[in-house]
PDB file of N, CA and C in Angstrom:
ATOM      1  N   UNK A   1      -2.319   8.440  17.138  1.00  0.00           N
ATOM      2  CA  UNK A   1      -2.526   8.139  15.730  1.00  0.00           C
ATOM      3  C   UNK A   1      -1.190   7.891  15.026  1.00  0.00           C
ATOM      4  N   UNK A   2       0.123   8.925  15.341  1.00  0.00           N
ATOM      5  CA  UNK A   2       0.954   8.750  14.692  1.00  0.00           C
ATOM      6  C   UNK A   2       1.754   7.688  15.095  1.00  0.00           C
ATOM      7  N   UNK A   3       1.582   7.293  16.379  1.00  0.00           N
ATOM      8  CA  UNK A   3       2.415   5.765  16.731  1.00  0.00           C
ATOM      9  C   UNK A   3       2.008   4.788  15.946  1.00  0.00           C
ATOM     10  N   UNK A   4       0.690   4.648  15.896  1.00  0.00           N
ATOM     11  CA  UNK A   4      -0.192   2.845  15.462  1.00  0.00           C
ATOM     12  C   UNK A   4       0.533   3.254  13.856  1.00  0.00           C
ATOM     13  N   UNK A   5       0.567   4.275  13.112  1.00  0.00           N
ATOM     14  CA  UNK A   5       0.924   4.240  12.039  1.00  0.00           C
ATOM     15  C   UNK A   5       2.368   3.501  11.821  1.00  0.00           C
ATOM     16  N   UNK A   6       3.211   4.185  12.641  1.00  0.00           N
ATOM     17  CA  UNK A   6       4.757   3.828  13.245  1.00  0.00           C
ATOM     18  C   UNK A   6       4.839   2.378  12.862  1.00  0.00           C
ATOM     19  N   UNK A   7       4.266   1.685  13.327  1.00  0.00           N
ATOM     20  CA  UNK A   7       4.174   0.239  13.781  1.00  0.00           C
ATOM     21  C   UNK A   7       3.945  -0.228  12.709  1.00  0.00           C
ATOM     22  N   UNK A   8       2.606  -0.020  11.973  1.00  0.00           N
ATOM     23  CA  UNK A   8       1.986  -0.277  10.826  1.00  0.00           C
ATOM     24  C   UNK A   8       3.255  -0.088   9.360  1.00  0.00           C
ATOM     25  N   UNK A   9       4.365   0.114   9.394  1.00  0.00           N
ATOM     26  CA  UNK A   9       5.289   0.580   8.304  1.00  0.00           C
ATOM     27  C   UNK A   9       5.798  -0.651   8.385  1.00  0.00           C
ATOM     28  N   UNK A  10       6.613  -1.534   9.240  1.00  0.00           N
ATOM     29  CA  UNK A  10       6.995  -3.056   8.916  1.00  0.00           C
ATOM     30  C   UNK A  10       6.219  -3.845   8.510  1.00  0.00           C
ATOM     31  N   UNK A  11       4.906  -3.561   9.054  1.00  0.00           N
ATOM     32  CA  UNK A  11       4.185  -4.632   8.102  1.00  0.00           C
ATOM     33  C   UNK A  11       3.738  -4.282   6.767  1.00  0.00           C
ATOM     34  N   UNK A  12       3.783  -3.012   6.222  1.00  0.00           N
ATOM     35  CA  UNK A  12       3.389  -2.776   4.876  1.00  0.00           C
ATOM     36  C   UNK A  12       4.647  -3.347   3.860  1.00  0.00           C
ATOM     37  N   UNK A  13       5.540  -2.961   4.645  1.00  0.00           N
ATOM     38  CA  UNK A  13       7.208  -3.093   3.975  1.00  0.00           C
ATOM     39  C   UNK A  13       7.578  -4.655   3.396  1.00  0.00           C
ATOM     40  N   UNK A  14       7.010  -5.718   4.731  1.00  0.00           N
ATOM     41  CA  UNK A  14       6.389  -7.216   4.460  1.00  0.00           C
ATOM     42  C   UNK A  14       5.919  -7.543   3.927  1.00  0.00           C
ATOM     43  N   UNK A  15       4.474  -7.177   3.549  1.00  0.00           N
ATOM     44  CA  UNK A  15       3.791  -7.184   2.447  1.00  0.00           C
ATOM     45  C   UNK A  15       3.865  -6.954   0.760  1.00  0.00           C
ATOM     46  N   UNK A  16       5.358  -5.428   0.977  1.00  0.00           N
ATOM     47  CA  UNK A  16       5.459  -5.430   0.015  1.00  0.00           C
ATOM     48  C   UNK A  16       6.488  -6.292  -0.494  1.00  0.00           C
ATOM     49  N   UNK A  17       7.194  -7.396   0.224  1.00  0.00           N
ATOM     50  CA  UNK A  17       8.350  -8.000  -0.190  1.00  0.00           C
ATOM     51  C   UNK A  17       7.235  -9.118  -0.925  1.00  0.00           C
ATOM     52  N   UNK A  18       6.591  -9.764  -0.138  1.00  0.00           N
ATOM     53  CA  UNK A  18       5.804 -10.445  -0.365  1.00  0.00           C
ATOM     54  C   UNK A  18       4.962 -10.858  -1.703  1.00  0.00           C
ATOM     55  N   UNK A  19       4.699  -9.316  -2.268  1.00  0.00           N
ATOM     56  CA  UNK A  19       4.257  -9.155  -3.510  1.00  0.00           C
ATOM     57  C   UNK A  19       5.445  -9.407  -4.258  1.00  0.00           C
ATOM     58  N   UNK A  20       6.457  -9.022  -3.999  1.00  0.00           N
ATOM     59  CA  UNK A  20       7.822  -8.784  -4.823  1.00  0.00           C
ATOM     60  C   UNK A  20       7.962 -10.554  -5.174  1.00  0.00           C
ATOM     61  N   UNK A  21       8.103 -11.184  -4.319  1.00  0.00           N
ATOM     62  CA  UNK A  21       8.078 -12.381  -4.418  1.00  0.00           C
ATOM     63  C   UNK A  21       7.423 -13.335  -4.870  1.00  0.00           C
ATOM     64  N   UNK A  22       6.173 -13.286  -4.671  1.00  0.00           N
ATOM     65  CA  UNK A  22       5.115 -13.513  -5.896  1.00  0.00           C
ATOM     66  C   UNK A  22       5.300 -13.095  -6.951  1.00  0.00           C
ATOM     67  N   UNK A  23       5.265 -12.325  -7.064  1.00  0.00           N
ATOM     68  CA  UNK A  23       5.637 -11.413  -8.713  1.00  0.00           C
ATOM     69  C   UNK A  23       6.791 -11.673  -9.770  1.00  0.00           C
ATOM     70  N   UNK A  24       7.688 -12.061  -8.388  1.00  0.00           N
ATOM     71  CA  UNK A  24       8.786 -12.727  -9.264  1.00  0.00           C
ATOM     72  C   UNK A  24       8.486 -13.838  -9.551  1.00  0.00           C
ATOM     73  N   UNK A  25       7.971 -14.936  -8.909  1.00  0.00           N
ATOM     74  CA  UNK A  25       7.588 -16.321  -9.360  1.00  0.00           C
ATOM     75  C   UNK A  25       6.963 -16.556 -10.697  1.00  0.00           C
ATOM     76  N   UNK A  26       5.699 -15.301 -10.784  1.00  0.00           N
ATOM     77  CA  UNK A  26       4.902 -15.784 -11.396  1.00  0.00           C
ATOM     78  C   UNK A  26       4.996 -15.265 -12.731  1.00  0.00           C
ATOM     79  N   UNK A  27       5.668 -13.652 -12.807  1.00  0.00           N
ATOM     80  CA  UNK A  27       6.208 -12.906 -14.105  1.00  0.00           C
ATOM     81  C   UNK A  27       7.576 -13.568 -15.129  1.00  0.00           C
ATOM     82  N   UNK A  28       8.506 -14.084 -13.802  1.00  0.00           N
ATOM     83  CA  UNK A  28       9.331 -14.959 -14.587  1.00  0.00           C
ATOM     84  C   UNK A  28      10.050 -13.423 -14.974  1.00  0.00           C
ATOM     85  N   UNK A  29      10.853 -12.448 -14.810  1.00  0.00           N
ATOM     86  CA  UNK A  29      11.096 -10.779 -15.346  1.00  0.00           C
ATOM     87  C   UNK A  29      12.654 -11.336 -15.719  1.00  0.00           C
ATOM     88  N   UNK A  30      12.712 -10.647 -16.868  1.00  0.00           N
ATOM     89  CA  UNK A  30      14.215 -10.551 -17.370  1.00  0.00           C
ATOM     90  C   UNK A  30      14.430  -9.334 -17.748  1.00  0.00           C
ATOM     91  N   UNK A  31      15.673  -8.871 -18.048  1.00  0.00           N
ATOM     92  CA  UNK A  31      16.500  -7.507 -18.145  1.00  0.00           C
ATOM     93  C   UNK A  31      16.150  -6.667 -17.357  1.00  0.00           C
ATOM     94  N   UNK A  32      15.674  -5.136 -17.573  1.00  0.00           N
ATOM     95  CA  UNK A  32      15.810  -4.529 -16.687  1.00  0.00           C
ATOM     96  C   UNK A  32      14.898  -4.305 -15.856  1.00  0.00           C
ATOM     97  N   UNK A  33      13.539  -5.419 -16.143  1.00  0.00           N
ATOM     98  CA  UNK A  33      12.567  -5.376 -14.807  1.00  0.00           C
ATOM     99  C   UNK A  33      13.529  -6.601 -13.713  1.00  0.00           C
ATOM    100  N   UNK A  34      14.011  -7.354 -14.279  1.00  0.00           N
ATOM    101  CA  UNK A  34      14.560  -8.199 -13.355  1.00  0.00           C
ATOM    102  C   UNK A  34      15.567  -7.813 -11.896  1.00  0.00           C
ATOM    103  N   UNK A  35      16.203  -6.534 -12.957  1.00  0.00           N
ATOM    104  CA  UNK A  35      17.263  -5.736 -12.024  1.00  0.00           C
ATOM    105  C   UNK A  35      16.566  -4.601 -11.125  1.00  0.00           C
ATOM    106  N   UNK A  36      15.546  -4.684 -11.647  1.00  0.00           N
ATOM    107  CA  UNK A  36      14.487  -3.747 -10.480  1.00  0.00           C
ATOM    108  C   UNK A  36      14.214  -4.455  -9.369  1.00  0.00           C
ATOM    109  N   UNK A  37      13.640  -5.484  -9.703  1.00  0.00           N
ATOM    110  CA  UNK A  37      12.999  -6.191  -8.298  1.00  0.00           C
ATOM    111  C   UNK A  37      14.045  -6.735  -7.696  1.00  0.00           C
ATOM    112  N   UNK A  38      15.379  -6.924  -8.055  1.00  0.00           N
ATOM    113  CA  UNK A  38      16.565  -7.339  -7.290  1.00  0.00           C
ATOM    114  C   UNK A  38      16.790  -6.475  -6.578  1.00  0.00           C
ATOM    115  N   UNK A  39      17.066  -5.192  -6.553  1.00  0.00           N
ATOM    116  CA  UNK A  39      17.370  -3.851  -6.014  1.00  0.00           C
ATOM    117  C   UNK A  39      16.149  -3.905  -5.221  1.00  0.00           C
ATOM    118  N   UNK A  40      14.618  -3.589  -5.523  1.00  0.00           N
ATOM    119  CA  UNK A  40      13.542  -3.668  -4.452  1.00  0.00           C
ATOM    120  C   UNK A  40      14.142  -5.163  -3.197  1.00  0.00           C
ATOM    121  N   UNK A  41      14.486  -6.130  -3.509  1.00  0.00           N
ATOM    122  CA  UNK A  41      14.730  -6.780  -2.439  1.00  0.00           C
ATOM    123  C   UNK A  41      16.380  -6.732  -1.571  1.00  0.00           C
ATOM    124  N   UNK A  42      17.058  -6.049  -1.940  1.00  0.00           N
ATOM    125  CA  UNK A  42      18.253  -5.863  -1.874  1.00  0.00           C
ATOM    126  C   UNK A  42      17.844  -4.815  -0.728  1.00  0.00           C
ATOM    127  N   UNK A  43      16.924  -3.754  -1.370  1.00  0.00           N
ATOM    128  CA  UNK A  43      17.193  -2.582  -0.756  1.00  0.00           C
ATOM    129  C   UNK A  43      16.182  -2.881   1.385  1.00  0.00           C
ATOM    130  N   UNK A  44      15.424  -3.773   0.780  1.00  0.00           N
ATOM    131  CA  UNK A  44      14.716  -4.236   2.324  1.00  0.00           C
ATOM    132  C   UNK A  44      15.669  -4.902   2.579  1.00  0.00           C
ATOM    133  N   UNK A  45      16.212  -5.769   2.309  1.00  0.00           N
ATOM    134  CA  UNK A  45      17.496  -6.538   3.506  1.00  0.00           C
ATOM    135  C   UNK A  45      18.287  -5.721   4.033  1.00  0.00           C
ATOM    136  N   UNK A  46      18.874  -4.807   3.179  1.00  0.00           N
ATOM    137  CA  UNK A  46      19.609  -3.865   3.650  1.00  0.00           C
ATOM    138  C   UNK A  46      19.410  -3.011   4.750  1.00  0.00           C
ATOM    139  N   UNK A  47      18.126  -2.420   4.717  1.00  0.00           N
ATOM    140  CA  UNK A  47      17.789  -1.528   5.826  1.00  0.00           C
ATOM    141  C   UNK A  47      17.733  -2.253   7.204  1.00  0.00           C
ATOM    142  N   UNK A  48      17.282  -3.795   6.685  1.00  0.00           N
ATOM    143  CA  UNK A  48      17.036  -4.608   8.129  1.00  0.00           C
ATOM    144  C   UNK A  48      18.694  -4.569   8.782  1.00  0.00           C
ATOM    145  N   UNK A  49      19.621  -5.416   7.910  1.00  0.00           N
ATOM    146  CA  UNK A  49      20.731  -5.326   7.836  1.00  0.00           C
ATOM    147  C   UNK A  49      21.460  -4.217   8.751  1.00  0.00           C
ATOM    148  N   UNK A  50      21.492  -3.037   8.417  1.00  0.00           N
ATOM    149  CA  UNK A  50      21.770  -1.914   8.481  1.00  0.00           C
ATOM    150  C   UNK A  50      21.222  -1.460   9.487  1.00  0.00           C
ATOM    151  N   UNK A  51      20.207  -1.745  10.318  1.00  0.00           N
ATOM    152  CA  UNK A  51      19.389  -1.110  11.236  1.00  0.00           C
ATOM    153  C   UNK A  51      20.294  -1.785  12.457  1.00  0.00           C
ATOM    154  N   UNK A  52      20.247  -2.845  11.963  1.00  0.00           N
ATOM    155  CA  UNK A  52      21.116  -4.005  13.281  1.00  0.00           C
ATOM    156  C   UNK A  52      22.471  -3.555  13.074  1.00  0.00           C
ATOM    157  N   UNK A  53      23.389  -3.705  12.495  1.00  0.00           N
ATOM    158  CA  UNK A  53      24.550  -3.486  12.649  1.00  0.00           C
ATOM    159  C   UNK A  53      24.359  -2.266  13.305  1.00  0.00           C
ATOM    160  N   UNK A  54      23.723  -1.181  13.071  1.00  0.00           N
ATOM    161  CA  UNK A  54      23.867  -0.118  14.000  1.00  0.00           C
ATOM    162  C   UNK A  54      23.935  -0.374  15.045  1.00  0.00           C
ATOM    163  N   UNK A  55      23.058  -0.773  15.440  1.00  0.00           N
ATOM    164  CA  UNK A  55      22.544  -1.015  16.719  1.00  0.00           C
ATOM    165  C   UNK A  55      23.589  -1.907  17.405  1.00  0.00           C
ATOM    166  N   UNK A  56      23.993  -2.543  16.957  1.00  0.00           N
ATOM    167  CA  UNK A  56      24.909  -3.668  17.411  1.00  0.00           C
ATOM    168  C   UNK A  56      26.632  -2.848  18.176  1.00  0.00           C
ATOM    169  N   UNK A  57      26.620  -2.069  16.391  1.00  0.00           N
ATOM    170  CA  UNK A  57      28.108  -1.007  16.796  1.00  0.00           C
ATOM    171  C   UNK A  57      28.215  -0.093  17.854  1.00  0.00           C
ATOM    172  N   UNK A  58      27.241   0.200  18.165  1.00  0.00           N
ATOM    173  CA  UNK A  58      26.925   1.244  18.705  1.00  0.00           C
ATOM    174  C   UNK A  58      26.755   0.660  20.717  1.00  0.00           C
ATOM    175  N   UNK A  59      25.966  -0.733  20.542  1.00  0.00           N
ATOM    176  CA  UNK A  59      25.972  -0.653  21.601  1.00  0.00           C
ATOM    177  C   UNK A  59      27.442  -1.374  22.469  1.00  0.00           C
ATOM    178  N   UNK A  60      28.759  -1.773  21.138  1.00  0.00           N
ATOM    179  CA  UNK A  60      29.416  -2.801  21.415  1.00  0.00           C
ATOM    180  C   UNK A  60      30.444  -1.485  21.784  1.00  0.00           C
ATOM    181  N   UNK A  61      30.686  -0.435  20.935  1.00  0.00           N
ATOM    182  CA  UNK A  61      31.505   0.822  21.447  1.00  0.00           C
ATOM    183  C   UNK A  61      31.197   1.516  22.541  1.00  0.00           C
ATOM    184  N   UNK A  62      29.900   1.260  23.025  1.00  0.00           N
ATOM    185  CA  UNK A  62      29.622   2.499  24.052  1.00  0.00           C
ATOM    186  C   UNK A  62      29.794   1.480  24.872  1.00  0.00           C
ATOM    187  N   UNK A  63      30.018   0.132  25.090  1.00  0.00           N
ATOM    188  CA  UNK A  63      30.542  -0.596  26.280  1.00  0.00           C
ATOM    189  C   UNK A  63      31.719  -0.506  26.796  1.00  0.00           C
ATOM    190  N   UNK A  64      32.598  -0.555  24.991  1.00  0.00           N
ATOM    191  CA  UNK A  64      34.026  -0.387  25.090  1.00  0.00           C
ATOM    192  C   UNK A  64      34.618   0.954  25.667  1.00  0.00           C
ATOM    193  N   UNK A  65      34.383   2.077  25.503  1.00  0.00           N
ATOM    194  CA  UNK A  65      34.717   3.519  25.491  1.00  0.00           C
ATOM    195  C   UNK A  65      33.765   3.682  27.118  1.00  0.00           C
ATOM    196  N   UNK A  66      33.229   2.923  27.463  1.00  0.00           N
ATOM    197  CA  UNK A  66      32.595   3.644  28.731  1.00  0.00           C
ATOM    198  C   UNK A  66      31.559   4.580  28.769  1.00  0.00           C
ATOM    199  N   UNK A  67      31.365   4.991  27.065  1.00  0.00           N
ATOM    200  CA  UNK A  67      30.615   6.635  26.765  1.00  0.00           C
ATOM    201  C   UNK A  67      29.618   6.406  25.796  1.00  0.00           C
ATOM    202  N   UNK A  68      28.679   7.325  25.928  1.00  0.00           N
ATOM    203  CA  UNK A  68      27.342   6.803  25.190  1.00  0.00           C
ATOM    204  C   UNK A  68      28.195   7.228  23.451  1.00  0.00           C
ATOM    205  N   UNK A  69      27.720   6.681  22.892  1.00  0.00           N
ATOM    206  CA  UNK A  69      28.493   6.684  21.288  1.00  0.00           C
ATOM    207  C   UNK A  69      27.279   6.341  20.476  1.00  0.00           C
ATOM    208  N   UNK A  70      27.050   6.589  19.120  1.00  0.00           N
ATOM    209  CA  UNK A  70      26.268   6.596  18.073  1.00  0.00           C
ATOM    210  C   UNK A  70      27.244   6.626  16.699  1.00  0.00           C
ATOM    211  N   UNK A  71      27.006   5.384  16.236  1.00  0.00           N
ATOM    212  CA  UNK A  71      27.322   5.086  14.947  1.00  0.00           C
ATOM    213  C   UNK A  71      26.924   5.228  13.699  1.00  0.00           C
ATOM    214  N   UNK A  72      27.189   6.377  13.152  1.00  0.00           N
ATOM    215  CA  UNK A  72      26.344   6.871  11.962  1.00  0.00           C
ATOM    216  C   UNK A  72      26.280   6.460  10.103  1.00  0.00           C
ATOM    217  N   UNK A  73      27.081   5.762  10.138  1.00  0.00           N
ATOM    218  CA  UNK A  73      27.150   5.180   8.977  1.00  0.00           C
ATOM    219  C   UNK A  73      26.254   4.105   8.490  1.00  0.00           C
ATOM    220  N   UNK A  74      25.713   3.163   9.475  1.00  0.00           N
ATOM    221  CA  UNK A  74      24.875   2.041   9.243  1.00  0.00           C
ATOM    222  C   UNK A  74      23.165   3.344   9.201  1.00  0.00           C
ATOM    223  N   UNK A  75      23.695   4.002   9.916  1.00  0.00           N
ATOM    224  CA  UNK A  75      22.345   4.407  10.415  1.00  0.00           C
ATOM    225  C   UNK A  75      21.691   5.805   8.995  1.00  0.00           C
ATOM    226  N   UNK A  76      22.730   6.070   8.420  1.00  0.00           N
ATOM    227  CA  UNK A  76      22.612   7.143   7.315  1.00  0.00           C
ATOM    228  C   UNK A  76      22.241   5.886   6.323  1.00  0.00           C
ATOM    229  N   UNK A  77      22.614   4.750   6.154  1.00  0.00           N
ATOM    230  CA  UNK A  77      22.550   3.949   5.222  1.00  0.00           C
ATOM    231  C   UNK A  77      20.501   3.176   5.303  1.00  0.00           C
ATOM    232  N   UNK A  78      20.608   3.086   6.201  1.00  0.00           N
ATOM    233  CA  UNK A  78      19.190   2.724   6.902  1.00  0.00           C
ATOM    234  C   UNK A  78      18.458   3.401   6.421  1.00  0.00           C
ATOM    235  N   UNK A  79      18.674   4.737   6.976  1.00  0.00           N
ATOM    236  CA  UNK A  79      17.524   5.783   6.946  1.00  0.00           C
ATOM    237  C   UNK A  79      16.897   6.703   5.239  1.00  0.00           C
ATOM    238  N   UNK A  80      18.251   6.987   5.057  1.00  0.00           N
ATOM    239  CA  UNK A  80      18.367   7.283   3.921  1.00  0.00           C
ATOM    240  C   UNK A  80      18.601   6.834   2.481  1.00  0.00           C
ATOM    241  N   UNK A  81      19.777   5.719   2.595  1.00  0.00           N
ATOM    242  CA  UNK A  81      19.621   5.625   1.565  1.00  0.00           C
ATOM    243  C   UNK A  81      19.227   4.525   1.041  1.00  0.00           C
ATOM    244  N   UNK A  82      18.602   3.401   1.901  1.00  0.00           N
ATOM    245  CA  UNK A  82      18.303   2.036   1.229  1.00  0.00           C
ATOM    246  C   UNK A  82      16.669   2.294   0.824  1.00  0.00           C
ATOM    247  N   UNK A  83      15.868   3.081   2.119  1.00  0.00           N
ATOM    248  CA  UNK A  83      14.842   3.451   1.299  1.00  0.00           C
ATOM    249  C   UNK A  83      14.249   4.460  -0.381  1.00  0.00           C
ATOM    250  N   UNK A  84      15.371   5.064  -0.332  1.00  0.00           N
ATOM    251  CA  UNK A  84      15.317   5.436  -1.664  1.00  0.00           C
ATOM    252  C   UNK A  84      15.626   5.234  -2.730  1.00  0.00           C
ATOM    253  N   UNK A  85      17.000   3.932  -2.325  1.00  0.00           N
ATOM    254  CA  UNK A  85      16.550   2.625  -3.312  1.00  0.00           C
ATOM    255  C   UNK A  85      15.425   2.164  -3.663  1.00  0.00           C
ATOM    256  N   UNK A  86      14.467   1.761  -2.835  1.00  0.00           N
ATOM    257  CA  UNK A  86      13.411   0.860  -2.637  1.00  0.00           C
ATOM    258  C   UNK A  86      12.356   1.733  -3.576  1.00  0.00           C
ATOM    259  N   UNK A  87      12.492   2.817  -3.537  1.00  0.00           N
ATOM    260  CA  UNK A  87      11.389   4.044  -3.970  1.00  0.00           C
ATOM    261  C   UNK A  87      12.099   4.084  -5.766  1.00  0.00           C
ATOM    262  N   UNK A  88      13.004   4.045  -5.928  1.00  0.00           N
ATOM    263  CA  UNK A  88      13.489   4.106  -7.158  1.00  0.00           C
ATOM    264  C   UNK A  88      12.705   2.668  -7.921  1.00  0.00           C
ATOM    265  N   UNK A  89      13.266   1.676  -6.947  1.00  0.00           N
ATOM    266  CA  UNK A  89      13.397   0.265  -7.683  1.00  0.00           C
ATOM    267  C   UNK A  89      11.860  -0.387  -7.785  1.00  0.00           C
ATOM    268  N   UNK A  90      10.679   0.248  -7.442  1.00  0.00           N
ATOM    269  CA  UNK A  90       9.286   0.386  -7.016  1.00  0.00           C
ATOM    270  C   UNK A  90       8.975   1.038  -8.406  1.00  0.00           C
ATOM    271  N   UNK A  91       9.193   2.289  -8.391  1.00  0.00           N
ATOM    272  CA  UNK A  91       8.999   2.776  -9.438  1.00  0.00           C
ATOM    273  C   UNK A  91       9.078   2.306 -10.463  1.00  0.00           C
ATOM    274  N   UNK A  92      10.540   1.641 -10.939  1.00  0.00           N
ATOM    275  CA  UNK A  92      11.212   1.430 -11.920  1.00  0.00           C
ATOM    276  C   UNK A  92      10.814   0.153 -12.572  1.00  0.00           C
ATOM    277  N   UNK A  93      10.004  -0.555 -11.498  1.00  0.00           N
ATOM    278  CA  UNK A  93       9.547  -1.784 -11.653  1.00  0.00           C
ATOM    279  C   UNK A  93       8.096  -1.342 -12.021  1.00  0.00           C
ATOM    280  N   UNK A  94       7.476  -0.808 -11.691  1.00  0.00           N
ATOM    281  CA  UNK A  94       6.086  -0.106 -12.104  1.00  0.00           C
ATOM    282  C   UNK A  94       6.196   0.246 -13.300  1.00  0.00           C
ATOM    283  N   UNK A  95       7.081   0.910 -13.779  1.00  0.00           N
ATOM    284  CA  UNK A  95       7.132   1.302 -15.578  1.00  0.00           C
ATOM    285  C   UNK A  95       7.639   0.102 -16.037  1.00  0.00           C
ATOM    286  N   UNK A  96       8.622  -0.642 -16.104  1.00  0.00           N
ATOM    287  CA  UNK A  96       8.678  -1.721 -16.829  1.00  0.00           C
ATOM    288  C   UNK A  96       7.281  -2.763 -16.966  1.00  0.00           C
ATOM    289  N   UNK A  97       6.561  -2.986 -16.099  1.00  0.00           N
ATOM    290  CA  UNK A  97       5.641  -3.968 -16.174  1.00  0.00           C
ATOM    291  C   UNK A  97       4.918  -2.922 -17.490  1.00  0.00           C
ATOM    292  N   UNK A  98       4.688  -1.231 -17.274  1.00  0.00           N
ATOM    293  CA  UNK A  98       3.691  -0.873 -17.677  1.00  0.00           C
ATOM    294  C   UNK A  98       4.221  -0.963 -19.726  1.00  0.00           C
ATOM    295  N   UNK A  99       5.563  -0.674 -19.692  1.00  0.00           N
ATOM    296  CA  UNK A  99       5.993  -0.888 -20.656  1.00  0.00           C
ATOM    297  C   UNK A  99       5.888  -2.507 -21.521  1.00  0.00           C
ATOM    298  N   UNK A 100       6.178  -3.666 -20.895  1.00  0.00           N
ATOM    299  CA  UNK A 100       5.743  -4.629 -21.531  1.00  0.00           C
ATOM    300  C   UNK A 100       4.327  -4.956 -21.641  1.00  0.00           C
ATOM    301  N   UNK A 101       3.461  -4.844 -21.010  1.00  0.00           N
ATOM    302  CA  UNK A 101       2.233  -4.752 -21.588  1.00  0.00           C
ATOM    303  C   UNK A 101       1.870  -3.941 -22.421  1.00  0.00           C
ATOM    304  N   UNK A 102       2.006  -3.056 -22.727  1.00  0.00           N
ATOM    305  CA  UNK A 102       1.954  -1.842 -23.642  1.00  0.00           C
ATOM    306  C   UNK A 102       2.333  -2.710 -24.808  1.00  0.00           C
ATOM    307  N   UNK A 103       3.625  -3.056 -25.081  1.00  0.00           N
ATOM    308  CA  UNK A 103       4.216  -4.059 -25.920  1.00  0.00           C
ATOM    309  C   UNK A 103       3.663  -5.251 -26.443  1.00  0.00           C
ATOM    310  N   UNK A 104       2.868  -5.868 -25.289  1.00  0.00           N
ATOM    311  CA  UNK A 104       2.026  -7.253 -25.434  1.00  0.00           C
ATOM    312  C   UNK A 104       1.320  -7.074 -26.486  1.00  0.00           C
ATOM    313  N   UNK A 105       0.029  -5.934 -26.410  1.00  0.00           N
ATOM    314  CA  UNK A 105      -1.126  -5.404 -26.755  1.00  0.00           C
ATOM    315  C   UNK A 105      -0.975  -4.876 -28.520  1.00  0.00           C
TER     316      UNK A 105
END
């Protein structure tokens, strides 16, 4: 159960860019919803970003050095902190929409 879920997290993550992207097309967002959904897409490249360079450093040093090695900086950045960008900038984008409609009305 907990693997198929595993799997199932890139494609929700897709989906949610997806919306992001639509949303931007079609809302047209200025000020600080705009700087939300920049950060929501900032923060998914990043992790992709970040996942690879790990992976990359890691496997290009442990060739060099002869010794298994782990590169922790891409990988603290990955794990930790681009998703809680994403969780901020989700949010943050959720109250602004809720705030200009509020405003509309």
């Amino acid at each position: 159960m907990l693997n198929s879920l595993f799997y199932l997290i890139p494609f929700l993550v897709l989906l949610l860019v997806v919306v992001l992207i639509i949303s931007i097309k079609k809302i047209k967002p200025q000020g600080l919803l705009k700087k939300f959904l920049i950060l929501a897409g900032v923060s998914v490249a990043g992790f992709f970003v970040s996942a690879l360079l790990h992976n990359l450093i890691s496997a290009l040093l442990s060739q060099l050095i002869k010794k298994e090695f782990e590169e922790p900086i891409f990988f603290i950045l990955a794990v930790c902190v681009f998703p809680v960008m994403l969780a901020v900038s989700i949010i943050g984008s959720i109250v602004q929409l809720i705030k200009e409609r509020k405003n509309k009305i």
